[in-house]
Protein backbone atom coordinates (compact mmCIF):
# COMPACT_ATOMS: atom_id res chain seq x y z
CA UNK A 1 25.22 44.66 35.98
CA UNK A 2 26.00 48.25 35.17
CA UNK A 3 28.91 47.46 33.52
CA UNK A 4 27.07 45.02 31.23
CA UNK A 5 24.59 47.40 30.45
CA UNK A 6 27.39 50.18 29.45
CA UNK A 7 28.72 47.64 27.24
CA UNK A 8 25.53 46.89 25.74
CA UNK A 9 24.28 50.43 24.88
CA UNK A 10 27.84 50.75 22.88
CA UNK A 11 27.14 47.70 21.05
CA UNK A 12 23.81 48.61 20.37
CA UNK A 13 25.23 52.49 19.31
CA UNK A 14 27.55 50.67 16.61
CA UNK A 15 24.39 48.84 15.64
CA UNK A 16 22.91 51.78 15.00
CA UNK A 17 25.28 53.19 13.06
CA UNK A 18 26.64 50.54 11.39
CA UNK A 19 22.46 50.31 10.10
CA UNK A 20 22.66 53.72 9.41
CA UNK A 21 25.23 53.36 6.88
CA UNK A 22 23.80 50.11 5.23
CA UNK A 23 20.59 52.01 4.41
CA UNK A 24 21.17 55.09 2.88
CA UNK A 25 22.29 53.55 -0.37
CA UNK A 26 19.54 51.18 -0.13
CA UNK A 27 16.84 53.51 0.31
CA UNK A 28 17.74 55.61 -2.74
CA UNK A 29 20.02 57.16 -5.68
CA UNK A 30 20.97 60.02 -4.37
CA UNK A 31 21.56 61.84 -0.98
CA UNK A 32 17.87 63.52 -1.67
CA UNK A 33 15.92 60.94 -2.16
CA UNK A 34 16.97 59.17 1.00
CA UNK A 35 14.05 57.28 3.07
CA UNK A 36 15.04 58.80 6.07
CA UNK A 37 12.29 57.65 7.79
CA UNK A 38 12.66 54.38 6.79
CA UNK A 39 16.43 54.39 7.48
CA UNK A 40 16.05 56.29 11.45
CA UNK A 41 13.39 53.32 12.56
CA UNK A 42 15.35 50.28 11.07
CA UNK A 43 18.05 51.48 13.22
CA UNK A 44 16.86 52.35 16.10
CA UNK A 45 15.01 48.90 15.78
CA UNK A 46 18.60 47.24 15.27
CA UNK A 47 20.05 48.87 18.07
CA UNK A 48 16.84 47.74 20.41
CA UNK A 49 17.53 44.53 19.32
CA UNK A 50 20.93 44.76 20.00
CA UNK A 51 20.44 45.76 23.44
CA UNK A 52 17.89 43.42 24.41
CA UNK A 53 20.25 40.47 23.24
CA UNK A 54 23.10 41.30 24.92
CA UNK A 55 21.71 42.00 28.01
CA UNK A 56 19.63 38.54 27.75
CA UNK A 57 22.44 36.13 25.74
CA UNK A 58 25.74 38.46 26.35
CA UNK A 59 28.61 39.40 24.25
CA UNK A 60 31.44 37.09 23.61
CA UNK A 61 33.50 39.42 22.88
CA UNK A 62 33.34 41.12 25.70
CA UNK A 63 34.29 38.03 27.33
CA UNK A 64 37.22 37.27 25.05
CA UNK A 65 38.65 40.77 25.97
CA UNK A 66 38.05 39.99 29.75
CA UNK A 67 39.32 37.07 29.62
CA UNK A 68 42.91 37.90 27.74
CA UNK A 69 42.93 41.22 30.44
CA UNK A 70 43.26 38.47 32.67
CA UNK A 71 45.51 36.60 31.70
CA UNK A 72 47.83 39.55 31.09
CA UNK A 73 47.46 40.26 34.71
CA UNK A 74 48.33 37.45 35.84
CA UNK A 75 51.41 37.10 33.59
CA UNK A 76 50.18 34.60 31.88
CA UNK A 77 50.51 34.05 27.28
């Protein structure tokens, strides 16, 4: 369980940032006139989001990568 939630919080942290970086030059023209408001709530609201899903649905990634680790310990293509 703690693992899952590790792997959850740095999902939800490239949420955040990936948010972060979508809404700056959405909010305005220039580096000035920035929202940042705006831009700090939608991404903490992504990364909540984020969180909450992977914890309830999970990641498939993450079980992609555990999966091949696997296999490569066993020896196996």
């Amino acid at each position: 369980m703690k693992e899952k939630m590790i792997k959850a919080l740095i999902r939800a942290l490239y949420t955040i940032g990936e948010v972060i970086i979508a809404s700056i030059p959405t909010t305005a023209a220039t580096l000035g006139d920035v929202d940042w408001i705006t831009v700090a709530s939608t991404s903490l609201l992504a990364g909540l989001i984020s969180f909450i899903k992977s914890m309830l649905v999970g990641m498939p990634e993450a079980e992609v990568i555990e999966e091949n680790t696997n296999d490569v310990e066993k020896g196996e293509d």
